[in-house]
Protein backbone atom coordinates (compact mmCIF):
# COMPACT_ATOMS: atom_id res chain seq x y z
CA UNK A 1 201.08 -142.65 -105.17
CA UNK A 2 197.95 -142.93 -102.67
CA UNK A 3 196.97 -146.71 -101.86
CA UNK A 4 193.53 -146.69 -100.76
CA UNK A 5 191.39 -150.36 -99.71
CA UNK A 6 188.66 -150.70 -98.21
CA UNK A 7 188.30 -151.37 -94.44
CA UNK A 8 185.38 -153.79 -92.97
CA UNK A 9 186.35 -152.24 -89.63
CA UNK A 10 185.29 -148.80 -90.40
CA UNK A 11 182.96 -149.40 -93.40
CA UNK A 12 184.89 -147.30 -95.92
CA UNK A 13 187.84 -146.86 -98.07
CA UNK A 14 190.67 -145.29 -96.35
CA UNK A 15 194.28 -144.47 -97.41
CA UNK A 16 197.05 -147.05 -96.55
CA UNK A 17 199.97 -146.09 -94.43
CA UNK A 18 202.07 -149.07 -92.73
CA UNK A 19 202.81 -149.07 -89.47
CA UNK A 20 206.02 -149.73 -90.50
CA UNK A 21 207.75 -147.39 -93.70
CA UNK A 22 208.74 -149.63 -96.38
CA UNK A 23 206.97 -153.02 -94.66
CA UNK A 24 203.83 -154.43 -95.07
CA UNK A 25 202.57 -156.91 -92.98
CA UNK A 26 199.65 -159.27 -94.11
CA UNK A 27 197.75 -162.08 -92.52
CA UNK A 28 194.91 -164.05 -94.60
CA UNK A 29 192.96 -167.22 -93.11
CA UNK A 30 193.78 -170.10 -94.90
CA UNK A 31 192.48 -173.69 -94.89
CA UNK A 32 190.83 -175.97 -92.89
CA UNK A 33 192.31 -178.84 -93.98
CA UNK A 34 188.97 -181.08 -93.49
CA UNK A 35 188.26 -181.75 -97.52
CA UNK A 36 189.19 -180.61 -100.63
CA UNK A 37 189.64 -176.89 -102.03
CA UNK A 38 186.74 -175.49 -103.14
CA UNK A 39 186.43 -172.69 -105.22
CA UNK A 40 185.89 -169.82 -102.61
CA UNK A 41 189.43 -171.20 -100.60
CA UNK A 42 191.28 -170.36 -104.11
CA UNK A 43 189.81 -167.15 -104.93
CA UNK A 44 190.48 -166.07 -101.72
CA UNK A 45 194.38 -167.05 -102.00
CA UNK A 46 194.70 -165.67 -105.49
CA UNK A 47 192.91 -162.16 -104.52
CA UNK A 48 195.57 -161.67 -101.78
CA UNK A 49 198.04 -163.20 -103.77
CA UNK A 50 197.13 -160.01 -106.23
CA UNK A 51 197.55 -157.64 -103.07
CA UNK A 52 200.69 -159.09 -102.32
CA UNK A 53 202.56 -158.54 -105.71
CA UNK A 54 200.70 -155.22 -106.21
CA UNK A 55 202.50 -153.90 -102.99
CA UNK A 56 205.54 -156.13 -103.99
CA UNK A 57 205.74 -153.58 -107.37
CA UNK A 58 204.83 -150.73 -105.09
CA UNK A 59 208.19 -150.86 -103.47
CA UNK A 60 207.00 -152.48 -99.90
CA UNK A 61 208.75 -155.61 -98.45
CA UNK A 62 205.82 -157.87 -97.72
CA UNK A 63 205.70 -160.16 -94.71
CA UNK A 64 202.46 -162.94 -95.52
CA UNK A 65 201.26 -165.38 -92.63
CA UNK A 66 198.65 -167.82 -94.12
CA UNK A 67 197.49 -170.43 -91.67
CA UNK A 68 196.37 -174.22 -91.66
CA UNK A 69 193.84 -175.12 -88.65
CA UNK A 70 194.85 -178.43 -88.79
CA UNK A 71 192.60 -179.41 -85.75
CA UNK A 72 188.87 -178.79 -85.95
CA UNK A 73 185.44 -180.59 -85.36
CA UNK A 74 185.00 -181.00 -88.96
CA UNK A 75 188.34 -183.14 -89.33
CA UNK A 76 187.82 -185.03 -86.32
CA UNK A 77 184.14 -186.46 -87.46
CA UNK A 78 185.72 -187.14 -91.32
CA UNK A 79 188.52 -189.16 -89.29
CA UNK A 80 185.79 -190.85 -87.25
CA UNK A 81 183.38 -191.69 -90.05
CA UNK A 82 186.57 -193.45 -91.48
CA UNK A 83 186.58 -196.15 -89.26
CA UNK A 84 182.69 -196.74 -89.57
CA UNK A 85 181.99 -200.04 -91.57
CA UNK A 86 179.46 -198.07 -93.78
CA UNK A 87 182.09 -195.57 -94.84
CA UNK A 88 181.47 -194.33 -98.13
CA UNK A 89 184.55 -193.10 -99.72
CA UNK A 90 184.94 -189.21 -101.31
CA UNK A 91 187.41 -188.94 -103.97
CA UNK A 92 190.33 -189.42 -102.12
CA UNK A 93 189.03 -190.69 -99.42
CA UNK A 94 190.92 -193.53 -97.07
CA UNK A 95 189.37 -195.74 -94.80
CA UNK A 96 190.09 -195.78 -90.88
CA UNK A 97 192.46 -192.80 -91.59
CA UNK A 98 193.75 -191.04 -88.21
CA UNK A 99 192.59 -187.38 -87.91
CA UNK A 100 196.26 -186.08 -88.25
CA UNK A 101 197.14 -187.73 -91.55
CA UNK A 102 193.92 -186.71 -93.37
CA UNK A 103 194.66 -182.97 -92.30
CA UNK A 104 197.88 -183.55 -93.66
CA UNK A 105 196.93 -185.15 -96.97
CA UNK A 106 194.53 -182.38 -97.32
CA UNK A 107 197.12 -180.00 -96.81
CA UNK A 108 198.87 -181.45 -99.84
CA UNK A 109 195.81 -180.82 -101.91
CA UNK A 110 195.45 -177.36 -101.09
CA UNK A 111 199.14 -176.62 -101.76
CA UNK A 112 199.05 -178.20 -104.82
CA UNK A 113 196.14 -176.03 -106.26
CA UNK A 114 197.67 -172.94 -104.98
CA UNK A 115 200.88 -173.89 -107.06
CA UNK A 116 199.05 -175.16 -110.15
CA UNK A 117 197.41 -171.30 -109.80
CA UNK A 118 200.15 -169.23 -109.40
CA UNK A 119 199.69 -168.58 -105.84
CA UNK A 120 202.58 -167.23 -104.50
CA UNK A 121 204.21 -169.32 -101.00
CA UNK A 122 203.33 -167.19 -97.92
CA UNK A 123 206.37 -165.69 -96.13
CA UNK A 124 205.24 -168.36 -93.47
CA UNK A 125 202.29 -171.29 -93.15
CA UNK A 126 201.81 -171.80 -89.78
CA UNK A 127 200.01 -174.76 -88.18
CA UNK A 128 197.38 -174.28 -85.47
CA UNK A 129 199.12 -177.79 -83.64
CA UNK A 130 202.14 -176.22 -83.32
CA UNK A 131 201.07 -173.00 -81.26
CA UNK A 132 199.12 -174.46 -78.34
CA UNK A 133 201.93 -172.49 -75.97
CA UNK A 134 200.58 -169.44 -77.21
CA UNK A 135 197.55 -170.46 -77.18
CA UNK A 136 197.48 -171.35 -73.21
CA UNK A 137 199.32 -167.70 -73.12
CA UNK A 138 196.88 -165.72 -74.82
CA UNK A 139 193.62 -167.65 -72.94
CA UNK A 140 195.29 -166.96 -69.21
CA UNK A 141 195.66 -163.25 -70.40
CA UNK A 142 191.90 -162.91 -71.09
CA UNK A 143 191.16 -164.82 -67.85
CA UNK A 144 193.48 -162.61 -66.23
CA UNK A 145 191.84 -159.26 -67.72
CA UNK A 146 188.30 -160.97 -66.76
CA UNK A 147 187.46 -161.56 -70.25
CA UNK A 148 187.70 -165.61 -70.48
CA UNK A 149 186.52 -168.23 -67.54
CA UNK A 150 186.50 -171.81 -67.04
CA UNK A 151 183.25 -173.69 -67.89
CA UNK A 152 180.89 -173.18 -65.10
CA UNK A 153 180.31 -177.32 -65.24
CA UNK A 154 184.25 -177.71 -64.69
CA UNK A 155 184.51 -180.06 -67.90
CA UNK A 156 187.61 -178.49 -69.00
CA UNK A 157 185.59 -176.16 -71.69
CA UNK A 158 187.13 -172.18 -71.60
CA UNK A 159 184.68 -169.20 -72.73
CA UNK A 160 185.10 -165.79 -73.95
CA UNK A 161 182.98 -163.73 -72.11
CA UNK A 162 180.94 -161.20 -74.71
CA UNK A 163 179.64 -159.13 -72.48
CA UNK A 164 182.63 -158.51 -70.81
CA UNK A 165 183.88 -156.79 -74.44
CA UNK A 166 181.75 -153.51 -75.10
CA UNK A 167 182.92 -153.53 -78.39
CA UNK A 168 181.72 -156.93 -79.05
CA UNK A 169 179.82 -156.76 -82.84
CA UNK A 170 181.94 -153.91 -83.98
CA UNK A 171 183.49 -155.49 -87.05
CA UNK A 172 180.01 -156.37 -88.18
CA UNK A 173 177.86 -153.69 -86.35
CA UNK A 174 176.21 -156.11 -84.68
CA UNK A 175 174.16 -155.57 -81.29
CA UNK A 176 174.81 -158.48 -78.66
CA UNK A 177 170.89 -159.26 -78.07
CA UNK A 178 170.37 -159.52 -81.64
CA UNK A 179 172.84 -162.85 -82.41
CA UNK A 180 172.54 -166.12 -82.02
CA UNK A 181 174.32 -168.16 -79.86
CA UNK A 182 177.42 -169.67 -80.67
CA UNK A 183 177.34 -173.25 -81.76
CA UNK A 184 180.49 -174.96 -80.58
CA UNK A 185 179.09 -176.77 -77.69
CA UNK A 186 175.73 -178.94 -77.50
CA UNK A 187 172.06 -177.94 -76.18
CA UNK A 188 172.52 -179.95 -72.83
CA UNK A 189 175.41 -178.26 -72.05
CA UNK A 190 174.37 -174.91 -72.29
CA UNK A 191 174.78 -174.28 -68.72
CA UNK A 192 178.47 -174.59 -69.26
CA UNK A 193 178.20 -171.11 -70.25
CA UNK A 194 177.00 -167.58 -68.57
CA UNK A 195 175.66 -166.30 -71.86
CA UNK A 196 174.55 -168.40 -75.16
CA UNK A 197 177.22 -165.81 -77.39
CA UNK A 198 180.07 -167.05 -75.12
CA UNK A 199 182.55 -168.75 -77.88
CA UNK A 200 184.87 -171.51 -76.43
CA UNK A 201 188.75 -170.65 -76.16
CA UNK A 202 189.50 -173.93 -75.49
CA UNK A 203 187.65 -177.66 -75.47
CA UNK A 204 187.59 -179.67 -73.11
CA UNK A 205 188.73 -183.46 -74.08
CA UNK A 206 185.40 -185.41 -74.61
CA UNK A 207 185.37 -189.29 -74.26
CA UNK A 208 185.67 -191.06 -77.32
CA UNK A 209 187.47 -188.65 -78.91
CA UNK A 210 191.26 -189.76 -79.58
CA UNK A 211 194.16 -188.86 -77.60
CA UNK A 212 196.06 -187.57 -79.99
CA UNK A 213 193.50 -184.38 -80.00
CA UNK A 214 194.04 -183.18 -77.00
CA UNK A 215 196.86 -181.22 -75.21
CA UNK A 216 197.86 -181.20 -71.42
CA UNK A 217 196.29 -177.47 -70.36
CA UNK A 218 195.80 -175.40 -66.89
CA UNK A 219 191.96 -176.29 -67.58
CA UNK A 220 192.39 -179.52 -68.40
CA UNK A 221 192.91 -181.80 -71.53
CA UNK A 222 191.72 -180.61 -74.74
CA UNK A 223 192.16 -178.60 -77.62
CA UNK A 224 192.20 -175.27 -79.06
CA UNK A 225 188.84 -173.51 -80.05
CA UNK A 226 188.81 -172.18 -83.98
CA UNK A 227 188.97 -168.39 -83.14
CA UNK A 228 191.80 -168.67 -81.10
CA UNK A 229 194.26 -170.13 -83.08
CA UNK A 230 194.67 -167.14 -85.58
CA UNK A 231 194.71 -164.57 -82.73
CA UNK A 232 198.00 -166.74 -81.80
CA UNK A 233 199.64 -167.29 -84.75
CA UNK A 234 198.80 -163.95 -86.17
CA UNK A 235 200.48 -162.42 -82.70
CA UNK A 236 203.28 -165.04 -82.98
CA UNK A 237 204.33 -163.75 -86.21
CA UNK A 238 203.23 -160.47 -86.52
CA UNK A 239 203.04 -158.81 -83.22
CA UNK A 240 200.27 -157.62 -81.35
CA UNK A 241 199.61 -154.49 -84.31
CA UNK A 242 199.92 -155.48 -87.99
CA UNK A 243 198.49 -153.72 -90.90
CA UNK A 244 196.01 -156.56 -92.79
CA UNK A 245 194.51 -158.88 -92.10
CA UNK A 246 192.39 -160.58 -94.83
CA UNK A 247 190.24 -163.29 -95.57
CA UNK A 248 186.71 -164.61 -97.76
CA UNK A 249 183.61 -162.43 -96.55
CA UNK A 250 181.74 -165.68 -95.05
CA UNK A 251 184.77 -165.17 -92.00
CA UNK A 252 183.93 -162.17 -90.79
CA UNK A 253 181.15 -163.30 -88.76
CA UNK A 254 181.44 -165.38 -86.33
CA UNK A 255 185.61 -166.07 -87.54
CA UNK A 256 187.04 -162.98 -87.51
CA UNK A 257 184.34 -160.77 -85.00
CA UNK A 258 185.76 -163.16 -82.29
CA UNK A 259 189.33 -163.06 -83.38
CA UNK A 260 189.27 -159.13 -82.99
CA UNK A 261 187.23 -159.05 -79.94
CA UNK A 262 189.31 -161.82 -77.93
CA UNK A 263 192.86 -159.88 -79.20
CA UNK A 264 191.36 -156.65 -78.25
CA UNK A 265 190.26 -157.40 -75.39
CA UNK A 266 193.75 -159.07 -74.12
CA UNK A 267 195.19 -155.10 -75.11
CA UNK A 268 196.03 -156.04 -78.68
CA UNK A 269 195.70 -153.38 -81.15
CA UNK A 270 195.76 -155.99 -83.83
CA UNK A 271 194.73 -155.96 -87.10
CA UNK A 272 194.92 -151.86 -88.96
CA UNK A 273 193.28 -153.06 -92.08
CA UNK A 274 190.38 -155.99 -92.51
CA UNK A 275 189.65 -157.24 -95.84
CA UNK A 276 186.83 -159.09 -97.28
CA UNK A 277 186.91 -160.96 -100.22
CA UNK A 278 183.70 -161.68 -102.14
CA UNK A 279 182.33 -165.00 -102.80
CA UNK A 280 181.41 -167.20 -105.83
CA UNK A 281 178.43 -167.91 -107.13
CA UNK A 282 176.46 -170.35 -109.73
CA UNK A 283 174.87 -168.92 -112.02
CA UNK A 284 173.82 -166.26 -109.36
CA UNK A 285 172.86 -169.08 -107.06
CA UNK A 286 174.96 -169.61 -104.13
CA UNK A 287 177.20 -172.98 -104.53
CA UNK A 288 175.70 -176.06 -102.64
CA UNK A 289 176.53 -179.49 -102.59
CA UNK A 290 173.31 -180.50 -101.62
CA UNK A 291 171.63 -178.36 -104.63
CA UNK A 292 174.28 -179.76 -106.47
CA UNK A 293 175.41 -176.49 -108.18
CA UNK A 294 179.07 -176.42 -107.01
CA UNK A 295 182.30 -176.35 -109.29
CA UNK A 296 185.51 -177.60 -107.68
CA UNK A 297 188.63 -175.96 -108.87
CA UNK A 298 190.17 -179.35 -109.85
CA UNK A 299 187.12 -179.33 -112.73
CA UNK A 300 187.83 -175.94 -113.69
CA UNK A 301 191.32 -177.31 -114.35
CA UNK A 302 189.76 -179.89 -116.16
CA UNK A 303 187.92 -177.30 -118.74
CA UNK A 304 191.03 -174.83 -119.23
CA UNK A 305 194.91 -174.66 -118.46
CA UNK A 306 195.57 -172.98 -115.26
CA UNK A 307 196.35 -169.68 -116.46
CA UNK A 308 193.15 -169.22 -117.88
CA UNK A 309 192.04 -170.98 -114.48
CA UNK A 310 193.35 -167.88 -112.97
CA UNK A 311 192.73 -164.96 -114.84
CA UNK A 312 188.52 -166.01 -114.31
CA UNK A 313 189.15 -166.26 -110.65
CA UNK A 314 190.96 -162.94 -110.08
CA UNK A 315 189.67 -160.82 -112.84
CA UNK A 316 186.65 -159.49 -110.23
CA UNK A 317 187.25 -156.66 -108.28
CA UNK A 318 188.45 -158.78 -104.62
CA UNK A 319 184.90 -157.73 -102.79
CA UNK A 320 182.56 -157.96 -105.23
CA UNK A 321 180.59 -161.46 -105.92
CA UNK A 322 182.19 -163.58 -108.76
CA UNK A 323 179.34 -165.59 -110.93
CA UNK A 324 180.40 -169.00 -112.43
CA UNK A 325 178.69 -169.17 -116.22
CA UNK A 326 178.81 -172.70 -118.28
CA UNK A 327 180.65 -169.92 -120.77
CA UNK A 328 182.83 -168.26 -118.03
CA UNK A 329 186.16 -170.47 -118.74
CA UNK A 330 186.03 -170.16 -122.52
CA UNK A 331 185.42 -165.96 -122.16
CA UNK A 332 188.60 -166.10 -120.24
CA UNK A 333 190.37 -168.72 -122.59
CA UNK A 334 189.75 -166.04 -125.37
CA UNK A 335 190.83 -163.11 -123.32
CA UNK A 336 193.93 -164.83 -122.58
CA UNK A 337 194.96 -165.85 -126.01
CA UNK A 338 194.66 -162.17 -127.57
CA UNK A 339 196.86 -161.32 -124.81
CA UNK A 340 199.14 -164.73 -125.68
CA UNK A 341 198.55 -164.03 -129.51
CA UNK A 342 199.68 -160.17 -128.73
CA UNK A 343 202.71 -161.34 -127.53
CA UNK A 344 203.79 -163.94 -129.84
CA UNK A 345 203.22 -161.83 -132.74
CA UNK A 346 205.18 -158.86 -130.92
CA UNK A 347 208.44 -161.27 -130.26
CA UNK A 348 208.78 -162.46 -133.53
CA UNK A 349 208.45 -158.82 -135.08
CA UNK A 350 210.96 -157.42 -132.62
CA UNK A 351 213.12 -160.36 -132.48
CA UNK A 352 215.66 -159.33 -135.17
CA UNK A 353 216.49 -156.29 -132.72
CA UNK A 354 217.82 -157.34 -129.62
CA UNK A 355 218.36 -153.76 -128.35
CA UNK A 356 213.86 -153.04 -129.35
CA UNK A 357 213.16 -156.49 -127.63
CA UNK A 358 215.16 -155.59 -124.68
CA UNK A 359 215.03 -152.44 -123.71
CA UNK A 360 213.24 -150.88 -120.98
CA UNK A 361 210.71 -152.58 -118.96
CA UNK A 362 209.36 -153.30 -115.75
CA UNK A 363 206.46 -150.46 -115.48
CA UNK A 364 202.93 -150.87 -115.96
CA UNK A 365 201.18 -147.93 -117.88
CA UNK A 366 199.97 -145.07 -114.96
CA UNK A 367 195.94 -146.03 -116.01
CA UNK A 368 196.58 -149.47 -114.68
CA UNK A 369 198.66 -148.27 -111.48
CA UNK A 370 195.81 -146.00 -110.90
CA UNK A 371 193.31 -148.78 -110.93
CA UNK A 372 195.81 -150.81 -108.43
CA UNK A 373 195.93 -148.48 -106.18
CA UNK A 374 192.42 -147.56 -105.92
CA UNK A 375 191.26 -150.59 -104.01
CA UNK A 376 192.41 -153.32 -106.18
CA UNK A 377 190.39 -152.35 -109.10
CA UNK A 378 191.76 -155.24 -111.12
CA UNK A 379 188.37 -155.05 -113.85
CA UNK A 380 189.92 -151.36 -114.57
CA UNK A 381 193.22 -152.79 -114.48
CA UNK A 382 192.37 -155.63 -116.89
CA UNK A 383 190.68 -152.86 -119.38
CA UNK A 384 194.19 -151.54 -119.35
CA UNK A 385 195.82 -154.14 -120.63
CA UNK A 386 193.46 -155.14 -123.03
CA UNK A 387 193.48 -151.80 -124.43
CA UNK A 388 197.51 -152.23 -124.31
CA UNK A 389 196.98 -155.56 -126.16
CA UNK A 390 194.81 -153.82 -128.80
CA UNK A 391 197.42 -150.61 -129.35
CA UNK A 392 200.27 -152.84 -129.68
CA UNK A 393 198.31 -154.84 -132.53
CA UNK A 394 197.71 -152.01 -134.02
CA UNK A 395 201.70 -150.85 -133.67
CA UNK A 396 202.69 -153.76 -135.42
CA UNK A 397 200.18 -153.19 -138.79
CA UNK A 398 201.78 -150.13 -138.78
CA UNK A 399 205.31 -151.30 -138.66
CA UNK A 400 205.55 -149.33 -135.60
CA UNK A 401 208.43 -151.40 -133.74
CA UNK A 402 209.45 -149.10 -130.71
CA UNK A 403 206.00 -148.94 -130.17
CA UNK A 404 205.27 -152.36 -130.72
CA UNK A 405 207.84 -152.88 -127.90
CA UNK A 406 206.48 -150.50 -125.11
CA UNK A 407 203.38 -152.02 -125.69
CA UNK A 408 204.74 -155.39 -125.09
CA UNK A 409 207.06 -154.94 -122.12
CA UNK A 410 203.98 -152.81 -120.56
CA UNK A 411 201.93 -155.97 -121.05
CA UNK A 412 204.49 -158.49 -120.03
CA UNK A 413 204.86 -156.45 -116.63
CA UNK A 414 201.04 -156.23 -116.17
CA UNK A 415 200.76 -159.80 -116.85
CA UNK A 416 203.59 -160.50 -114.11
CA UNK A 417 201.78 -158.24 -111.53
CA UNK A 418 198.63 -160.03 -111.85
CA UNK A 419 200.21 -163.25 -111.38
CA UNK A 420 199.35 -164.71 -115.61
CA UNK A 421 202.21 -164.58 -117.19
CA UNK A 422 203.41 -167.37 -118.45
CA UNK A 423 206.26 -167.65 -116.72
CA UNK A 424 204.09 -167.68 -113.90
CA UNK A 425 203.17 -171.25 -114.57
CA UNK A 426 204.92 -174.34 -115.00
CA UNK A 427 206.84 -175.07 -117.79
CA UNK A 428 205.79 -176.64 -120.68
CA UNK A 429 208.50 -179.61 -122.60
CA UNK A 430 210.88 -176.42 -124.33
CA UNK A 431 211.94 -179.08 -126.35
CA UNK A 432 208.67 -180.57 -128.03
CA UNK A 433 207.55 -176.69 -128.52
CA UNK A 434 210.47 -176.14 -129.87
CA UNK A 435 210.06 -178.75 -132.77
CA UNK A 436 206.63 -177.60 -133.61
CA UNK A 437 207.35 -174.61 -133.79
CA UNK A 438 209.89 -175.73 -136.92
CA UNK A 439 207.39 -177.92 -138.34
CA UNK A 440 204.83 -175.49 -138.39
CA UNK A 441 207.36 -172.96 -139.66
CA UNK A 442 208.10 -175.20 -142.55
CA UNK A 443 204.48 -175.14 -143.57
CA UNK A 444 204.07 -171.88 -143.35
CA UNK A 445 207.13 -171.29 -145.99
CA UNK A 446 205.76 -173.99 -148.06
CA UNK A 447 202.39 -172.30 -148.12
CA UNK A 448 203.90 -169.02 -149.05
CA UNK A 449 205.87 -170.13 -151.55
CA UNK A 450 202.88 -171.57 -153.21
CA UNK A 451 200.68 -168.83 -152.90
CA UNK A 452 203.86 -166.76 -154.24
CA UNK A 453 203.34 -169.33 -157.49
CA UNK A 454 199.38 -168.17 -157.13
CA UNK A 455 198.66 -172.16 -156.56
CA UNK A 456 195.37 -171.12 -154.33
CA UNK A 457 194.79 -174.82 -154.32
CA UNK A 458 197.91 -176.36 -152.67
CA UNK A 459 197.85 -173.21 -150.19
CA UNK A 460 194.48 -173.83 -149.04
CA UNK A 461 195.47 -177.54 -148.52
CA UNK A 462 198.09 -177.07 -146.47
CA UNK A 463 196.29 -174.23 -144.45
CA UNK A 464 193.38 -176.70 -143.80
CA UNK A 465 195.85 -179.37 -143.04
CA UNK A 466 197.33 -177.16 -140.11
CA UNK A 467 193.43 -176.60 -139.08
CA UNK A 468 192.39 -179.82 -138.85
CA UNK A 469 195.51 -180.13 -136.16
CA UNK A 470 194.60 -177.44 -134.24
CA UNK A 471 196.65 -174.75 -135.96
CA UNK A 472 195.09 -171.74 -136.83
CA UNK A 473 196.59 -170.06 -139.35
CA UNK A 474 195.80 -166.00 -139.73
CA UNK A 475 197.29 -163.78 -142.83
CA UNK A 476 198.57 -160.18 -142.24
CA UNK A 477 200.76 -157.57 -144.25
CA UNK A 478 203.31 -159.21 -142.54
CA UNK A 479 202.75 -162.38 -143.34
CA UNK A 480 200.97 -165.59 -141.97
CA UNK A 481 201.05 -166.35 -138.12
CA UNK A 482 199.92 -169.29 -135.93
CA UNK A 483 198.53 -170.14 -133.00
CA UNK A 484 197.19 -173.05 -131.16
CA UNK A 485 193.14 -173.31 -131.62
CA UNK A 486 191.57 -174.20 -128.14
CA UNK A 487 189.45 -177.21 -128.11
């Protein structure tokens, strides 16, 4: 076994080795709780979601950090705009709602997608309001190292000092003189800063801005600036050297190029691994609002059931660009029910044997663990299964039950990998499924015993009866089988 991903930091695949033997320890930016999820927040989650249970199988004990920045400029002007007498609502939306409690409500939403998706819980979620100790810790230390100062105005405003970093632009092999200025203060106060690329550390309070934003600091009142809060958590949790840290590709400039610069430069070795996911397009277009080509996931969820939700989200490899089709959710709908139909057909054929439906499981064939292993290949991994699927159909035309069952428990663990099994969702009423099931049944025997009596008539009746309630109804040499018909 030979893990290999690739590394933004170095610009090529390497092997993975932990820093620690048997532990893996993985960071991923997570929301900024200023709106709703969009799309590119939950393919990020589920592609390191994906990394986590594929090192999970591997035999690693897997330590995940995913923050909330639950204090930004973003959620402070939504808060603001609340209290304006022209406010027009968003879905969800509350009037003259305090900054705080609209962070925290979109918290909620984002937890609830990652559930309804099968994202696993981090090992921990911090929030970026409850680290401003380590925050004030980690911004002395740069001062301290003469990589941070005070704004040159004295309005409370702290700067990283780029030049003061020769490896400044490394992540993204960028050259200082060639980037733009950072854009977290205004024009007019540009002289706060000795150079244009300084980012802030921490921000000064500004009037009119509530109280409740604003910590007591060494500098003054004010607040934490966006690239420092993950260098603290991350360090918090993780120590000063961990092996990943992940997050979508749109971070890694200026998000994470500052995060590794300001931890570097305070001596942290930091992150061993980056990783990029890829974004989502529309139709090869990238997603705007203002174009008005975007897809939220709550209207995916709307179009298909969240496992088919899912397996279109993480069935990309993690860095390559993921295009959204009007046909996109029904290709995966179909992919997922000849895996579902696969399955259903395999546990009623094996169910007579106990010791055939239960033996042993809990490996995934070597092609797929191959394609794992080589950067997250999950396409490769996905042809896998699918060709799993197709050799356990063919297993049960033949009667073939031991292999029937190999190929099922080697799907059922590939599903469970990739985070789309069933199981992996919630529940659906046992009961009510249950007592289709038996009505269904009941035609079924009442069609066969008719076409038994050669009455073609009454067993095309009953067939189309099933049809026209979204049973579909498909013959074999072992008899007639059902499924659900989508849409």
């Amino acid at each position: 076994m030979t893990l290999r991903f690739y590394d933004t930091a170095s610009a090529e695949v390497r092997d993975f080795v932990p820093l620690v033997p048997g532990k893996v320890s993985l960071y991923y930016c997570g929301a900024t709780v200023q709106g709703m999820p969009h799309v590119g927040h939950i393919r990020s989650a589920i592609a390191f979601d994906q990394l986590t249970r594929w090192l999970e199988y591997r035999g690693f004990r897997v330590t995940v950090v995913r923050n909330v920045t639950d204090i930004d400029d973003k959620i402070l002007a939504k808060s603001e705009a609340s209290f304006h007498p022209d406010f027009e609502q968003e879905p969800g939306a509350v009037p003259e709602e305090e900054w705080w409690a609209l962070a925290y409500r979109y918290e909620q939403e984002f937890l609830k997608a990652y559930d309804t998706l099968g994202v696993s819980r981090p090992t921990y979620e911090p929030r970026a309001t409850g680290h401003i100790p380590e925050m004030h810790a980690l911004i002395q230390l740069l001062i301290d190292r003469g990589h941070a100062y005070p704004a040159l105005d004295g309005s409370g405003d702290v700067y990283f000092d780029v030049r003061s970093w020769n490896k400044y632009g490394a992540l993204t092999r960028q050259k200082i003189d060639d980037m733009q200025g950072a854009t977290d203060v205004e024009p007019q106060f540009s002289n706060r800063k000795k150079d244009p690329r300084d980012f802030a550390l921490w921000k000064g309070h500004k009037e009119g801005e509530p109280t409740t934003a604003s910590w007591v600091s060494p500098w003054g009142a004010g607040r934490p600036g966006w690239h420092l809060e993950c260098s603290a958590m991350v360090t918090k949790y993780l120590g000063t050297e961990f092996d990943i840290h992940g997050g979508g590709l749109d971070l890694r400039f200026p998000h994470h190029e500052n995060e590794m610069a300001q931890s570097q430069a305070a001596g942290h070795g930091f992150a061993n691994f980056w990783m990029h996911n890829g974004m989502v397009t529309y139709q090869g277009e990238k997603m705007s609002k203002s174009v008005g080509n975007t897809v939220s996931p709550a209207e995916m969820l709307e179009l298909a059931p969240p496992r088919v939700v899912r397996y279109y989200l993480g069935q990309a490899q993690y860095r390559s660009v993921l295009d959204y089709q009007p046909t996109s959710l029904q290709e995966a709908a179909a992919a997922v029910e000849r895996i579902d139909g696969f399955i259903a057909r395999a546990l009623r054929a094996l169910s007579s044997d106990g010791a055939l439906l239960f033996g042993s499981h809990g490996t995934v064939p070597d092609a797929f663990a191959a394609a794992m292993d080589d950067d997250l290949n999950v396409p490769q991994a996905l042809a896998v299964l699918h060709d799993t699927v197709r050799s356990g159909n063919s297993a049960l035309t033949d009667g073939d039950l031991e292999a029937t069952r190999q190929a099922l428990a080697g799907v059922t663990e590939m599903l469970r990998v990739l985070g789309i099994s069933a199981a992996a969702q919630p529940a659906v009423d046992d009961q009510a499924t249950s007592a289709l099931g038996t009505l269904i049944e009941a035609q079924l025997a009442a069609r066969a015993e008719a076409r038994s009596r050669k009455d073609w008539a009454a067993s095309d009746a009953i067939r189309d009866t099933l049809a026209a309630a979204g049973i579909l109804v498909e013959d074999n040499a072992d008899g007639a089988t059902w499924s659900l018909q989508r849409g």
